[in-house]
C-alpha atoms as a PDB file:
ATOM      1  CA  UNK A   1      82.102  28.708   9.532  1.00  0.00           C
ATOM      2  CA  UNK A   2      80.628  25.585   9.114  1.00  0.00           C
ATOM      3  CA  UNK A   3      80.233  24.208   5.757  1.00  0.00           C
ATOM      4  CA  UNK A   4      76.313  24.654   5.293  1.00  0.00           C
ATOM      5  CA  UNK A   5      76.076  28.280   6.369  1.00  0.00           C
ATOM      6  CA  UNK A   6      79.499  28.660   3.949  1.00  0.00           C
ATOM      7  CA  UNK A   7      77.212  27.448   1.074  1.00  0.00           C
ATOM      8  CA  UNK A   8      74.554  29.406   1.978  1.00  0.00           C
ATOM      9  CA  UNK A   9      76.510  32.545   1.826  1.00  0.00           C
ATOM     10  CA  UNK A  10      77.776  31.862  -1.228  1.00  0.00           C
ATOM     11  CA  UNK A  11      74.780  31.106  -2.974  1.00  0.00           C
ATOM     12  CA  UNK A  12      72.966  34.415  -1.558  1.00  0.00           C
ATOM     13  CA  UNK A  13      75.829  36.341  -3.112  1.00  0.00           C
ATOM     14  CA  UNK A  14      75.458  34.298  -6.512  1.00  0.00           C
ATOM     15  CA  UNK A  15      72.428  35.295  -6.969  1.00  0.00           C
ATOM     16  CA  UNK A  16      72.349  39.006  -5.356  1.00  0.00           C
ATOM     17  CA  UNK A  17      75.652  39.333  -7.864  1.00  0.00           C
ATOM     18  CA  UNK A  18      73.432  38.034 -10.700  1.00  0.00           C
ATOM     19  CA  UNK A  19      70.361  40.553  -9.809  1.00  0.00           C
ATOM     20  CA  UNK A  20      72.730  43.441  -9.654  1.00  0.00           C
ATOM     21  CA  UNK A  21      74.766  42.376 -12.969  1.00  0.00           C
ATOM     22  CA  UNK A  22      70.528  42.470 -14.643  1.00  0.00           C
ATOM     23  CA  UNK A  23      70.970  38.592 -15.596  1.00  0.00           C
ATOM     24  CA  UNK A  24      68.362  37.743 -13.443  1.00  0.00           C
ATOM     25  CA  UNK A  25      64.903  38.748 -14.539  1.00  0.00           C
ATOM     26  CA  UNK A  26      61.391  38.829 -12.773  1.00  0.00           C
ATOM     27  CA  UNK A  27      58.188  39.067 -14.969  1.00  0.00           C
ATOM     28  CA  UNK A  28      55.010  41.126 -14.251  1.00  0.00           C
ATOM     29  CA  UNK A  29      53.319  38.307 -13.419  1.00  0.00           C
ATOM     30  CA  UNK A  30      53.132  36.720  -9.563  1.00  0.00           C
ATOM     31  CA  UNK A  31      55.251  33.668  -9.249  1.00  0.00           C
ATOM     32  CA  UNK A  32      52.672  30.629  -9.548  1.00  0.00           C
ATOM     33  CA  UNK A  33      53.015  26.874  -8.996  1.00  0.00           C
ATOM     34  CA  UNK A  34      53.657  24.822 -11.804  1.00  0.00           C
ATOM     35  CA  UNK A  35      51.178  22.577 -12.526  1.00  0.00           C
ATOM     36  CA  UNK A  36      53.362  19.912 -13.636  1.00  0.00           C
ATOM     37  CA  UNK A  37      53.693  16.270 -11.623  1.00  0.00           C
ATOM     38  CA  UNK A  38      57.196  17.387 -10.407  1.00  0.00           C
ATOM     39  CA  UNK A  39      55.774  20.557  -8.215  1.00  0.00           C
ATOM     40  CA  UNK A  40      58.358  22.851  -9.813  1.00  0.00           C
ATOM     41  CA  UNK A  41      57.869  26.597  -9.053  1.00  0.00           C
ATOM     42  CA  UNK A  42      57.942  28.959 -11.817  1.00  0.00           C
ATOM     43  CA  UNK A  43      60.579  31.479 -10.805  1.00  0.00           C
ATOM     44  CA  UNK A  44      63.191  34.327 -12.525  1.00  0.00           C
ATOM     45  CA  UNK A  45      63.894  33.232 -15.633  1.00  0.00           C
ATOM     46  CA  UNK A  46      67.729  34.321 -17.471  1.00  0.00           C
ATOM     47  CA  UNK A  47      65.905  35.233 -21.003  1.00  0.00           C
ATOM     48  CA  UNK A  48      68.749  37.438 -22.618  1.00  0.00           C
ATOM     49  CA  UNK A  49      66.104  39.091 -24.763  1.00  0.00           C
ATOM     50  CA  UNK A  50      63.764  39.966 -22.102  1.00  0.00           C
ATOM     51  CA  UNK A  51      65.026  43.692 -20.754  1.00  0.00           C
ATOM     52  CA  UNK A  52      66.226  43.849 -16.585  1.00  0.00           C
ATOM     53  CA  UNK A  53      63.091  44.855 -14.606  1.00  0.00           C
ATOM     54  CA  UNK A  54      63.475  45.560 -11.030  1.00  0.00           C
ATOM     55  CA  UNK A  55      62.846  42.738  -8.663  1.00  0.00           C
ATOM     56  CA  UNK A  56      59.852  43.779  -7.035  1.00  0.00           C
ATOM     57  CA  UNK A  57      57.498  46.119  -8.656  1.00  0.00           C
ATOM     58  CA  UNK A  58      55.388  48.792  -6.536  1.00  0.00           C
ATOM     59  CA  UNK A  59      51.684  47.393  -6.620  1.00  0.00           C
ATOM     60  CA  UNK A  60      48.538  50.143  -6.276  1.00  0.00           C
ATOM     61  CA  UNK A  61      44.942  49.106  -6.341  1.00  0.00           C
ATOM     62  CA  UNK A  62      42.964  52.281  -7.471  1.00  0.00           C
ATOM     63  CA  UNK A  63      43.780  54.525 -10.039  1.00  0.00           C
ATOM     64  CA  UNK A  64      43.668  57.534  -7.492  1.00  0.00           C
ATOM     65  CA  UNK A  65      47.055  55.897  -5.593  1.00  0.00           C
ATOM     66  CA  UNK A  66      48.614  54.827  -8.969  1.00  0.00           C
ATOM     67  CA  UNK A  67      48.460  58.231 -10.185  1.00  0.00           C
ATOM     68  CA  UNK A  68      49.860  59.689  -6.974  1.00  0.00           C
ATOM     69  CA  UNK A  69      52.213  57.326  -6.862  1.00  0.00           C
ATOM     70  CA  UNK A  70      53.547  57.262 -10.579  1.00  0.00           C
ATOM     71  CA  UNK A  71      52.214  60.685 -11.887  1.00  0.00           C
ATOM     72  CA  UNK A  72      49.430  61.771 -14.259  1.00  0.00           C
ATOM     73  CA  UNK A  73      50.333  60.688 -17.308  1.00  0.00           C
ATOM     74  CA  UNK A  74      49.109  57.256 -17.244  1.00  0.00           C
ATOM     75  CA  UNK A  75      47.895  54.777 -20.099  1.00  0.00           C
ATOM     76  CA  UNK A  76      44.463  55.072 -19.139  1.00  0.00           C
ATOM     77  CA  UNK A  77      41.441  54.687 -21.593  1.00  0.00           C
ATOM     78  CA  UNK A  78      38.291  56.418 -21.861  1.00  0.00           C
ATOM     79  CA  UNK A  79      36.831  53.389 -23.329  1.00  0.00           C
ATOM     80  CA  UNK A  80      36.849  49.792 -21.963  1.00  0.00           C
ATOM     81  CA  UNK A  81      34.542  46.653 -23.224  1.00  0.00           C
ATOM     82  CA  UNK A  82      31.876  45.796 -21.108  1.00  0.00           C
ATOM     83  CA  UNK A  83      32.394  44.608 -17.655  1.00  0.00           C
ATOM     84  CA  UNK A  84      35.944  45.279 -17.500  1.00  0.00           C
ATOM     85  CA  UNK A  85      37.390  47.351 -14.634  1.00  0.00           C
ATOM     86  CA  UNK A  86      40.400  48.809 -12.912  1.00  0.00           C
ATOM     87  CA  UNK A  87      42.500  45.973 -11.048  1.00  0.00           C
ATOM     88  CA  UNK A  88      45.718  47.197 -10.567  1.00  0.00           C
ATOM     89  CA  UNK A  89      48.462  48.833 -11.501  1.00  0.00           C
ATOM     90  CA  UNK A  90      52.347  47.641 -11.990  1.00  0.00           C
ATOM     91  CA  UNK A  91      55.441  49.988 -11.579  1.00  0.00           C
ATOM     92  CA  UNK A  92      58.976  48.969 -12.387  1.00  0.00           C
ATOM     93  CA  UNK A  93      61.879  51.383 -12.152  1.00  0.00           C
ATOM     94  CA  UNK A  94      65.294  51.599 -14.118  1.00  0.00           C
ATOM     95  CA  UNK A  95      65.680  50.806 -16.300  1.00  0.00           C
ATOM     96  CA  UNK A  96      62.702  50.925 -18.633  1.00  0.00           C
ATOM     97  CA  UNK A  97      60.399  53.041 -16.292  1.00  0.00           C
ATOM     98  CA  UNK A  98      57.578  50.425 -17.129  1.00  0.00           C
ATOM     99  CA  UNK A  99      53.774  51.356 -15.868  1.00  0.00           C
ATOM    100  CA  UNK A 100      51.317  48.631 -16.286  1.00  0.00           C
ATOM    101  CA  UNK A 101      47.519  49.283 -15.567  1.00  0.00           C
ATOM    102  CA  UNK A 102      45.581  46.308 -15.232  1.00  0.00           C
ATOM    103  CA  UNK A 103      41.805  45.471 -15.915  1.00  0.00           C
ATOM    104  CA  UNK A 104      40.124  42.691 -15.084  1.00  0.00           C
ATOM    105  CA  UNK A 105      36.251  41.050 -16.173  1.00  0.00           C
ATOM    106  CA  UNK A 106      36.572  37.862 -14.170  1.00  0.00           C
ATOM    107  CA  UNK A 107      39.414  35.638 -14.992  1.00  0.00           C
ATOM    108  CA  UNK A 108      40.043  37.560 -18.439  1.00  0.00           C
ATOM    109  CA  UNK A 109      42.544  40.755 -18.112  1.00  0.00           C
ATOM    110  CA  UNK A 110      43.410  43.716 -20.464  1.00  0.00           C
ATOM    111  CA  UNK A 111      46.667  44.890 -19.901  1.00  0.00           C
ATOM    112  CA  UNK A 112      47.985  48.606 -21.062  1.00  0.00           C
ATOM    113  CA  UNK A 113      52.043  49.239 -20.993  1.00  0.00           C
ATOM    114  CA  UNK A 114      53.861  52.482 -21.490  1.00  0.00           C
ATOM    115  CA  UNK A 115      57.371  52.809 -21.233  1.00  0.00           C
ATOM    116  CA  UNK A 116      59.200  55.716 -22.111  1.00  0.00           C
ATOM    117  CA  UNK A 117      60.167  56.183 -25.980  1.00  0.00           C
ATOM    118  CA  UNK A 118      62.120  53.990 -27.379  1.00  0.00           C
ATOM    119  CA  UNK A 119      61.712  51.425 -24.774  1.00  0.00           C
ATOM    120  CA  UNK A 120      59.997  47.847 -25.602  1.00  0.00           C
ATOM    121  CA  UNK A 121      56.423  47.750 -24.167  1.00  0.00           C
ATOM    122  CA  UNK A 122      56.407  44.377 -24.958  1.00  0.00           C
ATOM    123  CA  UNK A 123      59.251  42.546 -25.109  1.00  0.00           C
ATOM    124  CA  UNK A 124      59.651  39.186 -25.784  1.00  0.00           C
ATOM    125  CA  UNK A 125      56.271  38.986 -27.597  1.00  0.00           C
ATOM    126  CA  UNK A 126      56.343  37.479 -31.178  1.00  0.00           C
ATOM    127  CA  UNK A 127      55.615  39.627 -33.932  1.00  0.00           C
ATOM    128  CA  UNK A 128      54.758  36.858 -36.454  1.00  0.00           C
ATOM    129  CA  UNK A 129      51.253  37.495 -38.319  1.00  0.00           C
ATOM    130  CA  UNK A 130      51.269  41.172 -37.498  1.00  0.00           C
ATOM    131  CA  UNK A 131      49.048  43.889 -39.384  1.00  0.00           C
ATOM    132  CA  UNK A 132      49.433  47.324 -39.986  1.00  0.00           C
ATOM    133  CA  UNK A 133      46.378  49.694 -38.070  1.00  0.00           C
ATOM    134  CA  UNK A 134      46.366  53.304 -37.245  1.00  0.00           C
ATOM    135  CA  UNK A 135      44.820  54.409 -33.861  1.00  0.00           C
ATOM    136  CA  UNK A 136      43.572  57.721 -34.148  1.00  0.00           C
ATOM    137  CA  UNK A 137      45.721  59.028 -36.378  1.00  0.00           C
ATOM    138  CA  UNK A 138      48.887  57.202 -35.004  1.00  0.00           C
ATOM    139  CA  UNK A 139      50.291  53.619 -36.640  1.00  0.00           C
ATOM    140  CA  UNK A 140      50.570  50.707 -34.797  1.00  0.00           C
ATOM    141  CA  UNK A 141      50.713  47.057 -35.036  1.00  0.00           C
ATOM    142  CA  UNK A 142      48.363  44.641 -34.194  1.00  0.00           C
ATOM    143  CA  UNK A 143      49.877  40.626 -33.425  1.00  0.00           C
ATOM    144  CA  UNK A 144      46.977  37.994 -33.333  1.00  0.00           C
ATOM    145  CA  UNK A 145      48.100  35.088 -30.827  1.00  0.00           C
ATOM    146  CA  UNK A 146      46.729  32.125 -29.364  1.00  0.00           C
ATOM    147  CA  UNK A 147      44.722  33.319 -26.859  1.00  0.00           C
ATOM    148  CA  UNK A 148      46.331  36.327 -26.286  1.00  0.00           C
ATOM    149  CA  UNK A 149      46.466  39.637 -28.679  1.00  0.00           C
ATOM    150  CA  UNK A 150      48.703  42.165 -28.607  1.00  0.00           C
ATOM    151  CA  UNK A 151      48.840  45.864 -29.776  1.00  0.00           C
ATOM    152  CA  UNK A 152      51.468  48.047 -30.305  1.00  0.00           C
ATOM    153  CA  UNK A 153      51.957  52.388 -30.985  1.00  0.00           C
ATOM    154  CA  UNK A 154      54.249  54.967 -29.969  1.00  0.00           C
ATOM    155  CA  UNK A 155      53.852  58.729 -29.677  1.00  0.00           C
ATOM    156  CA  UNK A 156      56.678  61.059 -29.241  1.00  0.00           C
ATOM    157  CA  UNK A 157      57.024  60.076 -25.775  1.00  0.00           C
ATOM    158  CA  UNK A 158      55.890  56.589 -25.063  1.00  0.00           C
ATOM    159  CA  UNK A 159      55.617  53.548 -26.745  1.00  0.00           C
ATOM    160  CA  UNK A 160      52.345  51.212 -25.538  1.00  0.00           C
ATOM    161  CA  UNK A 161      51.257  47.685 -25.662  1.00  0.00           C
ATOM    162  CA  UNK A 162      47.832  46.770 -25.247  1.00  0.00           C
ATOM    163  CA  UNK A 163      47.380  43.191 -24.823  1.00  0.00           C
ATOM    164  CA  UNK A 164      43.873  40.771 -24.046  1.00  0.00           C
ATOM    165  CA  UNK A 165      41.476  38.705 -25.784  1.00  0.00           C
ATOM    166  CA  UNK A 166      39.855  41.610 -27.691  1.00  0.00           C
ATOM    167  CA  UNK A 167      39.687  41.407 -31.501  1.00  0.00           C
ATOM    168  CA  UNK A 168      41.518  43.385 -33.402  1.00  0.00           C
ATOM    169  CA  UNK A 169      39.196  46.712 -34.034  1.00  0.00           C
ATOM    170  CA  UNK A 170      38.313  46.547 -30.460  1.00  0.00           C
ATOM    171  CA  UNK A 171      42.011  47.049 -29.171  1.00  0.00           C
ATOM    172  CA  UNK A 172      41.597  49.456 -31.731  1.00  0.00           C
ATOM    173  CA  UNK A 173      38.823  51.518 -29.730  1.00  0.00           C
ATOM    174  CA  UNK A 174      40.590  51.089 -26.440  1.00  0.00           C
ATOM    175  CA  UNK A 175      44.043  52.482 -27.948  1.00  0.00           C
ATOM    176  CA  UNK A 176      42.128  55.140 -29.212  1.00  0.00           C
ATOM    177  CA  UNK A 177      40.576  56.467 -25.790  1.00  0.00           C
ATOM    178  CA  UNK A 178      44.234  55.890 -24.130  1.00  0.00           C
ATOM    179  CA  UNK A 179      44.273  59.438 -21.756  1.00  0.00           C
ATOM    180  CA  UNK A 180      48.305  60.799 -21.621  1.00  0.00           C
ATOM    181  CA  UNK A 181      49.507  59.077 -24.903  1.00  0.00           C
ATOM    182  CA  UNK A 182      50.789  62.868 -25.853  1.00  0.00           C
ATOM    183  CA  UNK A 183      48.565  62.514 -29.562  1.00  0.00           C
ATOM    184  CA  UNK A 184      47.194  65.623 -30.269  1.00  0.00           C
ATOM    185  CA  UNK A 185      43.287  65.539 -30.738  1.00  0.00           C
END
């Protein structure tokens, strides 16, 4: 074997070894170029707190295919703010079982997680600032951030993280109209 393909080989099994070991990890978000001078390309990143999604989520683009696909009992609200609507929807496996149902009002998205109890809808996300809120009955968390807010609540079942631009009693609303949280009315 010459010594390129030999290289080659190796590094595929580096980094299928590294996928399979859960020290690589993908975000939700597509891979993007960098706008930096150097024409980097944001890729996996090896964040130890971030929890080992699967590689390649399954992508649906109506509600009616995300709940065939993933079930019934999916994060989705009653209530949206004007002009938002159904984009699409994120599924990673094992081990976090993590649904993500995206809505969209031009450039600006609202983002619902649930992953089963006692998993980390959000993980990573800085907790600094937060305020105590109850949504319906239920407490929860809300974390002002620059440019991006973030809610968090748990049920019995799941644990959610609403995140956009919405202030806070507006996330509020949204969490409140959240269809299969498992809250009693």
């Amino acid at each position: 074997m010459n010594p390129k393909m030999l290289t080659l080989v190796t590094f595929v099994l580096l980094v299928v070894g590294l996928v399979a070991a859960g020290c690589l990890d993908y975000g939700e978000e597509p891979q993007k170029s960098d706008s930096g001078s150097n024409g980097s390309i944001i890729g996996p990143t090896t964040d130890p707190t971030a929890p080992p999604l699967a590689i390649t989520p399954v992508i649906v683009y109506t509600l009616t295919e995300a709940h065939e696909k993933f079930g019934t009992d999916l994060p989705v609200p009653s209530y949206l703010p004007g002009g938002y609507s159904f984009s699409y929807a994120l599924q990673y496996g094992e081990p976090d079982n993590r649904i993500s149902l995206i809505y969209a009002k031009g450039e600006d998205e609202l983002r619902i997680t649930q992953v089963p109890v006692p998993g980390n809808p959000c993980p990573g996300q800085k907790t600094t600032g937060s305020v105590g809120v109850t949504i319906d009955g239920t407490n929860g968390t809300f974390t002002p951030g620059d440019g991006e807010n973030m809610l968090r609540w748990s049920d019995s079942r799941y644990a959610y993280c609403l995140s956009g631009t919405q202030e806070m009693d507006e996330m509020v609303a949204i969490a409140a109209s959240v269809d299969g949280s498992g809250r009693s009315a």
